[in-house]
PDB file of N, CA and C in Angstrom:
ATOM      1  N   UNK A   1       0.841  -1.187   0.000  1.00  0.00           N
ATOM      2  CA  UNK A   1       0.000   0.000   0.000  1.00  0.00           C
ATOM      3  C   UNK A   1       0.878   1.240   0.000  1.00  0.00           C
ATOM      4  N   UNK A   2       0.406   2.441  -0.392  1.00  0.00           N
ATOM      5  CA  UNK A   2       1.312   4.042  -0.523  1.00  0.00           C
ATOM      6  C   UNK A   2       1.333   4.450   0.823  1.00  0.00           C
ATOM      7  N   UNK A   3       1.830   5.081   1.072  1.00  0.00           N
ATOM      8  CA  UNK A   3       2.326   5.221   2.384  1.00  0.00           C
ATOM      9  C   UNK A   3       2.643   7.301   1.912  1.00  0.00           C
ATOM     10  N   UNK A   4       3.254   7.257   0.886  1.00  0.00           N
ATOM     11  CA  UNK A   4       3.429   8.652   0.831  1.00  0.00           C
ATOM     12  C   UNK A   4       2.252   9.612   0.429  1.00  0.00           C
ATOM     13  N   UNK A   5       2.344  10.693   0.242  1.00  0.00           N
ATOM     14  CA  UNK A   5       1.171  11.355  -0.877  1.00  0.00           C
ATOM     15  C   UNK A   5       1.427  11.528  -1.901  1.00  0.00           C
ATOM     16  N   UNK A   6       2.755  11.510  -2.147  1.00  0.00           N
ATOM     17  CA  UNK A   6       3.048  11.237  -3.453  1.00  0.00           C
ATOM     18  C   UNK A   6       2.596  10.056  -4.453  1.00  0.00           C
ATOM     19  N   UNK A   7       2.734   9.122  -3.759  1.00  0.00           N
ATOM     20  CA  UNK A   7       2.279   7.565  -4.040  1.00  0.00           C
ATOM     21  C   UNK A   7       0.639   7.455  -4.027  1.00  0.00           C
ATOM     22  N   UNK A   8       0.257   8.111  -3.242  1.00  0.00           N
ATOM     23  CA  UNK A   8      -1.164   7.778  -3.341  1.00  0.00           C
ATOM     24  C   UNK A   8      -1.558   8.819  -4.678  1.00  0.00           C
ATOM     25  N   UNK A   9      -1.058  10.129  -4.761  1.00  0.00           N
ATOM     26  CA  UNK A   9      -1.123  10.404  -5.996  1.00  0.00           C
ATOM     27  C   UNK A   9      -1.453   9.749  -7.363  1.00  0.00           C
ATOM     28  N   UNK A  10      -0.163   9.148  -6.992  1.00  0.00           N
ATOM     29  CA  UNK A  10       0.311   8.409  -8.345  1.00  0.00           C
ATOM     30  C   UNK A  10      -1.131   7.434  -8.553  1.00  0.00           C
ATOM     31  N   UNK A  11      -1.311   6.559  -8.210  1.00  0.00           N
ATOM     32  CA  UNK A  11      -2.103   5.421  -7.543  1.00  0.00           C
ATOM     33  C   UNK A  11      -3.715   6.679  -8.302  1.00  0.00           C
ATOM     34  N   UNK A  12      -4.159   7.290  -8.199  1.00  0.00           N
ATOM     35  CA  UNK A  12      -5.351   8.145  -8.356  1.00  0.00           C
ATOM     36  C   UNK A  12      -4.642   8.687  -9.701  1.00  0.00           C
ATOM     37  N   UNK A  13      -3.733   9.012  -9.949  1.00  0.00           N
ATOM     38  CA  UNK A  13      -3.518   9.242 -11.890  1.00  0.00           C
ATOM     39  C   UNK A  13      -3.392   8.410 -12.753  1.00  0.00           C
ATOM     40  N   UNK A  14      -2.871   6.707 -12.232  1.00  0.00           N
ATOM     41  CA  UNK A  14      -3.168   5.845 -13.067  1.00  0.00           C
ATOM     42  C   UNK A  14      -4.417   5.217 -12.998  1.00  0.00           C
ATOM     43  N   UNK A  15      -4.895   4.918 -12.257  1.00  0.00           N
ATOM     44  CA  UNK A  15      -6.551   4.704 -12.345  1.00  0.00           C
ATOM     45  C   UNK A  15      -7.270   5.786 -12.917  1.00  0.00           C
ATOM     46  N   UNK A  16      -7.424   6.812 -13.172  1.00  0.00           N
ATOM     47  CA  UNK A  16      -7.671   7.711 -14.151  1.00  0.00           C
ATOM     48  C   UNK A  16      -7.212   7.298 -15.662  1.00  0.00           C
ATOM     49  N   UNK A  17      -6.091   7.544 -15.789  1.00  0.00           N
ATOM     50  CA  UNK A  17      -5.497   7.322 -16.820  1.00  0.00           C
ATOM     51  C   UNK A  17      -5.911   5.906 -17.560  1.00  0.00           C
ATOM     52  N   UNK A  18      -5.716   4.727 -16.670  1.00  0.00           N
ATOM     53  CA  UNK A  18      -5.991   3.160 -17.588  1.00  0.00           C
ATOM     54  C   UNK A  18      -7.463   3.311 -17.669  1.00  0.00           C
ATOM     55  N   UNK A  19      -8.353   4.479 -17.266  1.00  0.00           N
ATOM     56  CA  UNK A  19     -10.165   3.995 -17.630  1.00  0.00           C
ATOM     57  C   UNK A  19      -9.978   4.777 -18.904  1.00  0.00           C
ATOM     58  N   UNK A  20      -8.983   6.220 -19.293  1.00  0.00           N
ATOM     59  CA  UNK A  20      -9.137   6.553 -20.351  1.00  0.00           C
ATOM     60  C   UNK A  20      -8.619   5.684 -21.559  1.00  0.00           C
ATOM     61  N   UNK A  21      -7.706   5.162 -21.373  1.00  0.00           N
ATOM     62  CA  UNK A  21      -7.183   4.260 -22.256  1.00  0.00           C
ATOM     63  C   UNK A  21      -8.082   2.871 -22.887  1.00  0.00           C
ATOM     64  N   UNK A  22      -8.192   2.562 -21.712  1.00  0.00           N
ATOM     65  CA  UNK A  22      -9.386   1.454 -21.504  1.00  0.00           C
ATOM     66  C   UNK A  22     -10.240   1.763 -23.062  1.00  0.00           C
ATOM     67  N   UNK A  23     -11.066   2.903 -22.712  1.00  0.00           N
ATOM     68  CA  UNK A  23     -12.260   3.782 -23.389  1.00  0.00           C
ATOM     69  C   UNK A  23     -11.338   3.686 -24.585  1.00  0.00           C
ATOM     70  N   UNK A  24     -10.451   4.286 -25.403  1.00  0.00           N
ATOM     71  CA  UNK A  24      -9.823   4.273 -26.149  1.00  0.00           C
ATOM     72  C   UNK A  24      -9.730   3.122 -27.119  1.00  0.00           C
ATOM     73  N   UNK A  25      -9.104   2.156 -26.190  1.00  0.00           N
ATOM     74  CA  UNK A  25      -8.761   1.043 -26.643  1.00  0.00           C
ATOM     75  C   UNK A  25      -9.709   0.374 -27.378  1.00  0.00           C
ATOM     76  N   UNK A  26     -10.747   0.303 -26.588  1.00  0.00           N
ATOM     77  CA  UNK A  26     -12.356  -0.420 -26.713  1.00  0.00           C
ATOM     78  C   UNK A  26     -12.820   0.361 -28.129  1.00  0.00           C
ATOM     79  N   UNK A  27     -12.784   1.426 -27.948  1.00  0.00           N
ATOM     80  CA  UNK A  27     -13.003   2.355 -29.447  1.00  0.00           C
ATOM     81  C   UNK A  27     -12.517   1.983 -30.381  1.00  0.00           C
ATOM     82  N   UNK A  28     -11.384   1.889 -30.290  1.00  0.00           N
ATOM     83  CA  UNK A  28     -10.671   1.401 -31.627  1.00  0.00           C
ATOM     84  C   UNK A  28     -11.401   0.027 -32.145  1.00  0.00           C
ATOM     85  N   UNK A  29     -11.286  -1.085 -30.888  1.00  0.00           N
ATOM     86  CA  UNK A  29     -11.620  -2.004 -31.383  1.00  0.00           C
ATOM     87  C   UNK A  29     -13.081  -2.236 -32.095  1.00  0.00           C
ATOM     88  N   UNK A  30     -13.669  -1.768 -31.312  1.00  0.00           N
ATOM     89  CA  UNK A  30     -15.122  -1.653 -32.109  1.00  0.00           C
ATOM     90  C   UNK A  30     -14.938  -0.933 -33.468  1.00  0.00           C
ATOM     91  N   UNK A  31     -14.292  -0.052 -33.513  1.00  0.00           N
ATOM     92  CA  UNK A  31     -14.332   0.783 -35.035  1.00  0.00           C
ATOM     93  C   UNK A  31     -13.249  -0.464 -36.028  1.00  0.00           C
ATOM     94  N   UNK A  32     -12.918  -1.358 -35.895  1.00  0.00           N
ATOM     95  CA  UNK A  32     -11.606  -2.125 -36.441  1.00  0.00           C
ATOM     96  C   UNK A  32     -13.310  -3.128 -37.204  1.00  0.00           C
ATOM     97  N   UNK A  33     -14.188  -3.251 -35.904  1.00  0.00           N
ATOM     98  CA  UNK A  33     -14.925  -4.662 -35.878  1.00  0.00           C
ATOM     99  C   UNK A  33     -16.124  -4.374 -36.833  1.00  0.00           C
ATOM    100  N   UNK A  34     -16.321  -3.128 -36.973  1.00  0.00           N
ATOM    101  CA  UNK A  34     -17.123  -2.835 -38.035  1.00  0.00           C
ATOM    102  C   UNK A  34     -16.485  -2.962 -39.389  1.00  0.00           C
ATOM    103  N   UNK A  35     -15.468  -2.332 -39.697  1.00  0.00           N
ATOM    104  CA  UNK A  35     -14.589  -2.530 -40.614  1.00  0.00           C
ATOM    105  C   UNK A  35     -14.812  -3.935 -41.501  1.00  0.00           C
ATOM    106  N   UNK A  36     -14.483  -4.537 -40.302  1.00  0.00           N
ATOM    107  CA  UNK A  36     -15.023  -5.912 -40.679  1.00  0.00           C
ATOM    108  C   UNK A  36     -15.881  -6.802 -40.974  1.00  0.00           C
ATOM    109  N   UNK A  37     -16.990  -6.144 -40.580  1.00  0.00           N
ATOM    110  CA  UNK A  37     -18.463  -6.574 -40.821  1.00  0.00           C
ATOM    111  C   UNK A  37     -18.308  -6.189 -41.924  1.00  0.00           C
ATOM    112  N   UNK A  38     -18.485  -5.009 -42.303  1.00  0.00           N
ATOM    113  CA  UNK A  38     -18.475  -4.501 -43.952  1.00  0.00           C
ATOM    114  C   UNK A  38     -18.043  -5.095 -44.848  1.00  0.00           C
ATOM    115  N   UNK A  39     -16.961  -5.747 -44.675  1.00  0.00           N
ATOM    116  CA  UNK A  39     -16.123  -6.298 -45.513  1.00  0.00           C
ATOM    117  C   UNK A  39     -16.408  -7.828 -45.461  1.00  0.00           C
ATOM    118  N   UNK A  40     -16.854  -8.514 -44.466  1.00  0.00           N
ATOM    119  CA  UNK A  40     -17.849 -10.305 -44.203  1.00  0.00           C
ATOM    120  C   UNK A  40     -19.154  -9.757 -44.989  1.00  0.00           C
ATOM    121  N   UNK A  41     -19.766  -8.851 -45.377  1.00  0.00           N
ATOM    122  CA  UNK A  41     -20.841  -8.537 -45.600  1.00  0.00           C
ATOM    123  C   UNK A  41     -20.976  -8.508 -47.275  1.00  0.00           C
ATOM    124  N   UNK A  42     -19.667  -8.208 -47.756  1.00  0.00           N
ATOM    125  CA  UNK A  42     -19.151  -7.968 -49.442  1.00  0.00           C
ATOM    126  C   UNK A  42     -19.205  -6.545 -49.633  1.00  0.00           C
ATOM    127  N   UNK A  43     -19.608  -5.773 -48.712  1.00  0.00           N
ATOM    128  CA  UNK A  43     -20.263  -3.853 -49.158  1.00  0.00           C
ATOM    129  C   UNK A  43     -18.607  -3.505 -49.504  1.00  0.00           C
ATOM    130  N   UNK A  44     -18.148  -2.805 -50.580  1.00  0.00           N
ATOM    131  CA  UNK A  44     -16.866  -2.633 -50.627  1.00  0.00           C
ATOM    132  C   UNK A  44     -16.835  -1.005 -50.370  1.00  0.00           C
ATOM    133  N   UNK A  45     -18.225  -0.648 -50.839  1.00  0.00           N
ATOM    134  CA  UNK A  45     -18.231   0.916 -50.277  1.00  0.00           C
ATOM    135  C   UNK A  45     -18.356   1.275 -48.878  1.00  0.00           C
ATOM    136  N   UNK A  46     -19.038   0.254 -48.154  1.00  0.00           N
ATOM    137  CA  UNK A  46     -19.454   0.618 -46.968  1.00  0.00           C
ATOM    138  C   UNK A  46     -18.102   0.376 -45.893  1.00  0.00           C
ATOM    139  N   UNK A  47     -17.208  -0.755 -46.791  1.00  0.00           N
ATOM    140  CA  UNK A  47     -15.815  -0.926 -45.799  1.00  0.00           C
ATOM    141  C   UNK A  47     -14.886  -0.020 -46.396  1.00  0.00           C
ATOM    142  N   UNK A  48     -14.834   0.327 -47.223  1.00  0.00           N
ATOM    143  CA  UNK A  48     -14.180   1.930 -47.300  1.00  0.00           C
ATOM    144  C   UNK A  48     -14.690   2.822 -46.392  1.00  0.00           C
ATOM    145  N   UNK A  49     -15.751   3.310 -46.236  1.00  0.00           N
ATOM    146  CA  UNK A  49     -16.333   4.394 -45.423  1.00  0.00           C
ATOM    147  C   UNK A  49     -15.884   3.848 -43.871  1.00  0.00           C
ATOM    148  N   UNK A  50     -16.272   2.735 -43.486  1.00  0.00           N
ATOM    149  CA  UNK A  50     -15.851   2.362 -42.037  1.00  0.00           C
ATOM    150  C   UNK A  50     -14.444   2.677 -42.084  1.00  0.00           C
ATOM    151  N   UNK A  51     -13.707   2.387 -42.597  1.00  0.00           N
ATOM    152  CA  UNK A  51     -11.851   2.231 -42.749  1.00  0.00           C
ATOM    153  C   UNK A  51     -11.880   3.909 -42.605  1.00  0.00           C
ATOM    154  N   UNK A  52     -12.368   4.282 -43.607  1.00  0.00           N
ATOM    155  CA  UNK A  52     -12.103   6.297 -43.456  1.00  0.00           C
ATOM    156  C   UNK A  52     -12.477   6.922 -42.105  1.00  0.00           C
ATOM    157  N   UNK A  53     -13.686   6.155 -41.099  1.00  0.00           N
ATOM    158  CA  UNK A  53     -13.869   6.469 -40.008  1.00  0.00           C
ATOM    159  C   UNK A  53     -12.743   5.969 -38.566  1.00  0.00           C
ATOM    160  N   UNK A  54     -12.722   4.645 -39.143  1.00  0.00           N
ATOM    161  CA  UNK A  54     -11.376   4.025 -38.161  1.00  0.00           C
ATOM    162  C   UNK A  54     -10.266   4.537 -38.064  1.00  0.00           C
ATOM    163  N   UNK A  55      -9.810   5.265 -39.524  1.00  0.00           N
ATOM    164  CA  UNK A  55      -8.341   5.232 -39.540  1.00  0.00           C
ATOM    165  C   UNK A  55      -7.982   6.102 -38.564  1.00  0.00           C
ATOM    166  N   UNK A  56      -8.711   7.547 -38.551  1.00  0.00           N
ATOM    167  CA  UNK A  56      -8.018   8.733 -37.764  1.00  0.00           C
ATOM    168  C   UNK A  56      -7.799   8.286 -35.950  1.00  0.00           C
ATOM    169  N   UNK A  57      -9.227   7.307 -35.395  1.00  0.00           N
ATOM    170  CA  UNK A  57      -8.701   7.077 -34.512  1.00  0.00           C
ATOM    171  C   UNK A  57      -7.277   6.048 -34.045  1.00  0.00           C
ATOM    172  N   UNK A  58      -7.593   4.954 -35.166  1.00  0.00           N
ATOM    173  CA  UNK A  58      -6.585   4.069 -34.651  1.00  0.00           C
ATOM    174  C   UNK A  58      -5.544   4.990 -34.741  1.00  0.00           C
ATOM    175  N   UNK A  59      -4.957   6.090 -35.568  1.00  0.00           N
ATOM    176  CA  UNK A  59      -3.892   6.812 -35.306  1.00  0.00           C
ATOM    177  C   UNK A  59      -3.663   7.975 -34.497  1.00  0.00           C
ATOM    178  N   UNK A  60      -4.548   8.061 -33.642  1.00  0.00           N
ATOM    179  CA  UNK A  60      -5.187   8.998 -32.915  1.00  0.00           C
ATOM    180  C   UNK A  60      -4.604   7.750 -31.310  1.00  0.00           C
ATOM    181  N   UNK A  61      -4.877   6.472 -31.366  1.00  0.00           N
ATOM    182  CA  UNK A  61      -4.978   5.896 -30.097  1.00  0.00           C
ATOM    183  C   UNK A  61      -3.205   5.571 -30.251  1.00  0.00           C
ATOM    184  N   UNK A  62      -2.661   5.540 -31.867  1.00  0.00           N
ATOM    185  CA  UNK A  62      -1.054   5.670 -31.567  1.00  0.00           C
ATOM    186  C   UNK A  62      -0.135   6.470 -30.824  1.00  0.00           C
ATOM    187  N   UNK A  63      -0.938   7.971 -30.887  1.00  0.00           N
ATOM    188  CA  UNK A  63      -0.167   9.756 -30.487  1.00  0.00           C
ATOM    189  C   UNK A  63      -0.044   9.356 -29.105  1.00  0.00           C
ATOM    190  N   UNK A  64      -1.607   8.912 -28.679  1.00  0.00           N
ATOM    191  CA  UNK A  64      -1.763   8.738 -27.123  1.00  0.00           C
ATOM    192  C   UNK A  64      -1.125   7.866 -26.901  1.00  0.00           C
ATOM    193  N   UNK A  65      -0.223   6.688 -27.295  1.00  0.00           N
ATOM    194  CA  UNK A  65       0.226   5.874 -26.470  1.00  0.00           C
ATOM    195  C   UNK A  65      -0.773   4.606 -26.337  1.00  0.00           C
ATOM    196  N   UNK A  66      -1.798   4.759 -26.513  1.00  0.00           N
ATOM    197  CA  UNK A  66      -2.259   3.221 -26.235  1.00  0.00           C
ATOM    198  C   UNK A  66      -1.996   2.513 -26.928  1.00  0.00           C
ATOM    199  N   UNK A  67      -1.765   2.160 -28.819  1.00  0.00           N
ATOM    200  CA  UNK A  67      -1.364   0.774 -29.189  1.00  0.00           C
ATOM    201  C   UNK A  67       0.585   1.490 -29.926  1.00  0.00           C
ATOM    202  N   UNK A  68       0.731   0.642 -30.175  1.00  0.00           N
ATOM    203  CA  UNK A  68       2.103   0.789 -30.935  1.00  0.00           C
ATOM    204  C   UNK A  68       1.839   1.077 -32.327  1.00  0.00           C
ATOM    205  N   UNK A  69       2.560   2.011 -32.783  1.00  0.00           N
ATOM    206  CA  UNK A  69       2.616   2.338 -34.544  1.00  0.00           C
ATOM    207  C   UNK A  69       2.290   1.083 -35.380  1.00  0.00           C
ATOM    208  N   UNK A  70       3.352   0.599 -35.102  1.00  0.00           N
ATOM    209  CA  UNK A  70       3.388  -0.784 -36.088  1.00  0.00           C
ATOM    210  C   UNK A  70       2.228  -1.594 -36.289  1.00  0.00           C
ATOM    211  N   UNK A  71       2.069  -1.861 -34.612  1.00  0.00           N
ATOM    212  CA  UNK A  71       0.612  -2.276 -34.905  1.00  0.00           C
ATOM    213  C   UNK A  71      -0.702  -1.732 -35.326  1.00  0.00           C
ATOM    214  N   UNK A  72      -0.583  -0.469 -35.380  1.00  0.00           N
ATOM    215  CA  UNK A  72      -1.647  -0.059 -36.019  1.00  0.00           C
ATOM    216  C   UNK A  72      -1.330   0.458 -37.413  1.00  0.00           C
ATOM    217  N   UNK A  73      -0.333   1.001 -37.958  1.00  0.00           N
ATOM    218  CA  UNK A  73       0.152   0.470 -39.554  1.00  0.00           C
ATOM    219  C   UNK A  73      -0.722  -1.330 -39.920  1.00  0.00           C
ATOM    220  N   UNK A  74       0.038  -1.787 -39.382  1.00  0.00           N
ATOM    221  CA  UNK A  74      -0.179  -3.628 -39.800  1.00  0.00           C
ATOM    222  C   UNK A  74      -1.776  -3.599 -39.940  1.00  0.00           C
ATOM    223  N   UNK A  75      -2.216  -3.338 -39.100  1.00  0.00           N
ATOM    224  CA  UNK A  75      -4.117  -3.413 -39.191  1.00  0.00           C
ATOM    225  C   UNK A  75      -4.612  -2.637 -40.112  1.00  0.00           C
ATOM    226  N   UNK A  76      -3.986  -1.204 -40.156  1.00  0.00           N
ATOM    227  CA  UNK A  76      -4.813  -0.765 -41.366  1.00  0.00           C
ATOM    228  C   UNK A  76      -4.652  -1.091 -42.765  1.00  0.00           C
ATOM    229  N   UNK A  77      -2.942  -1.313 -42.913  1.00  0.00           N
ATOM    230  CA  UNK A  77      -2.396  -2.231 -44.484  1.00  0.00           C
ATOM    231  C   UNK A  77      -3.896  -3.635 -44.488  1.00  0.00           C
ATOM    232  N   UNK A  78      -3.866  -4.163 -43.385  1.00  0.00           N
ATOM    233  CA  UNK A  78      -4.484  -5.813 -43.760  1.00  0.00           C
ATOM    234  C   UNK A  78      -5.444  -5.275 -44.084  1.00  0.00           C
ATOM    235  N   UNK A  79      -6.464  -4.475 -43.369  1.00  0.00           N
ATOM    236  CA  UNK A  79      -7.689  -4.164 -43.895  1.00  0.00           C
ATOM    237  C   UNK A  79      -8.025  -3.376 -45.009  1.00  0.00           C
ATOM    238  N   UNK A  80      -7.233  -2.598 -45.615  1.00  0.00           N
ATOM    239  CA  UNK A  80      -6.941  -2.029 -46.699  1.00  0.00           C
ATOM    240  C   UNK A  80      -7.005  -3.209 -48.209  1.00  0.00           C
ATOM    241  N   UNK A  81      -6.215  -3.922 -47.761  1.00  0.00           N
ATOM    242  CA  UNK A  81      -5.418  -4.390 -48.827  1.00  0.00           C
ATOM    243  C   UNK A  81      -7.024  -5.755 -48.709  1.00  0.00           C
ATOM    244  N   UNK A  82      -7.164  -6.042 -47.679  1.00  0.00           N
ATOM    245  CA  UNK A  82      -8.900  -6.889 -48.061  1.00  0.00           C
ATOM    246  C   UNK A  82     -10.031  -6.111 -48.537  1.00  0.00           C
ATOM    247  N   UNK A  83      -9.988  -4.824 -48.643  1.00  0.00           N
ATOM    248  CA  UNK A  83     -11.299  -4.091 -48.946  1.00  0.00           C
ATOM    249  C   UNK A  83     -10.965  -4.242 -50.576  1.00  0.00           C
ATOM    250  N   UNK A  84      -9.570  -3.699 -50.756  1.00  0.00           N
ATOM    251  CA  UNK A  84      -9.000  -3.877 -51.856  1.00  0.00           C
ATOM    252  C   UNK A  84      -9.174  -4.900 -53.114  1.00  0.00           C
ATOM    253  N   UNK A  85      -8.790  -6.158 -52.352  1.00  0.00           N
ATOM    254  CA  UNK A  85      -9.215  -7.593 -52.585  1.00  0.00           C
ATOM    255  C   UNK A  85     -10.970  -7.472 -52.753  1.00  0.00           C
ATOM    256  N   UNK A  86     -12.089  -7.022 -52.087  1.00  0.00           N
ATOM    257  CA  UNK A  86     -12.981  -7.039 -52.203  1.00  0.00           C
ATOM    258  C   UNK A  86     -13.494  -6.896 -53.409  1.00  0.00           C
ATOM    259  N   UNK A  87     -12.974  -5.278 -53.484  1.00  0.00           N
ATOM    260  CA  UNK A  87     -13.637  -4.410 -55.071  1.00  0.00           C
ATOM    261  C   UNK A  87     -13.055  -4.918 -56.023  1.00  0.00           C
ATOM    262  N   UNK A  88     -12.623  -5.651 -55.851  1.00  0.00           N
ATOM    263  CA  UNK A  88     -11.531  -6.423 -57.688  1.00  0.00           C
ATOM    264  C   UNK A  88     -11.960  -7.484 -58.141  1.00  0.00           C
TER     265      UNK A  88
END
């Protein structure tokens, strides 16, 4: 347990902090999972439009720190390159 006030600080900014992330995180994923419906569904317009809505956050949840670049590069190439695959 914290013992300082400093520590208990701390302790009250990361519990703050991991519910925003949390929220974040969860966002993304839901905006990834539509993506995907669109695209299980055959709509090649409608998984373009989801992808144009996803993208800014998933790179939006990179700035903040919640996922890693790469990994969110890698997700948007795959889903790209299947919407891609779709319309052809």
């Amino acid at each position: 347990m914290a013992n300082s006030p400093q520590a208990r600080k701390r302790i009250r900014q990361t519990e703050r902090r991991s519910a925003v992330n949390r929220t974040r995180r969860g966002r993304i994923r839901t905006l990834i999972k539509n993506v995907e419906l669109a695209i299980d569904s055959g709509d090649a317009a409608a998984a373009r439009e989801a992808l144009k809505v996803a993208q800014p956050d998933i790179m939006r949840g990179v700035a903040k720190g919640v996922i890693q670049k790469n990994t969110a590069a890698r997700k948007i190439s795959r889903l790209s390159s299947r919407i891609k695959s779709l319309s052809a």
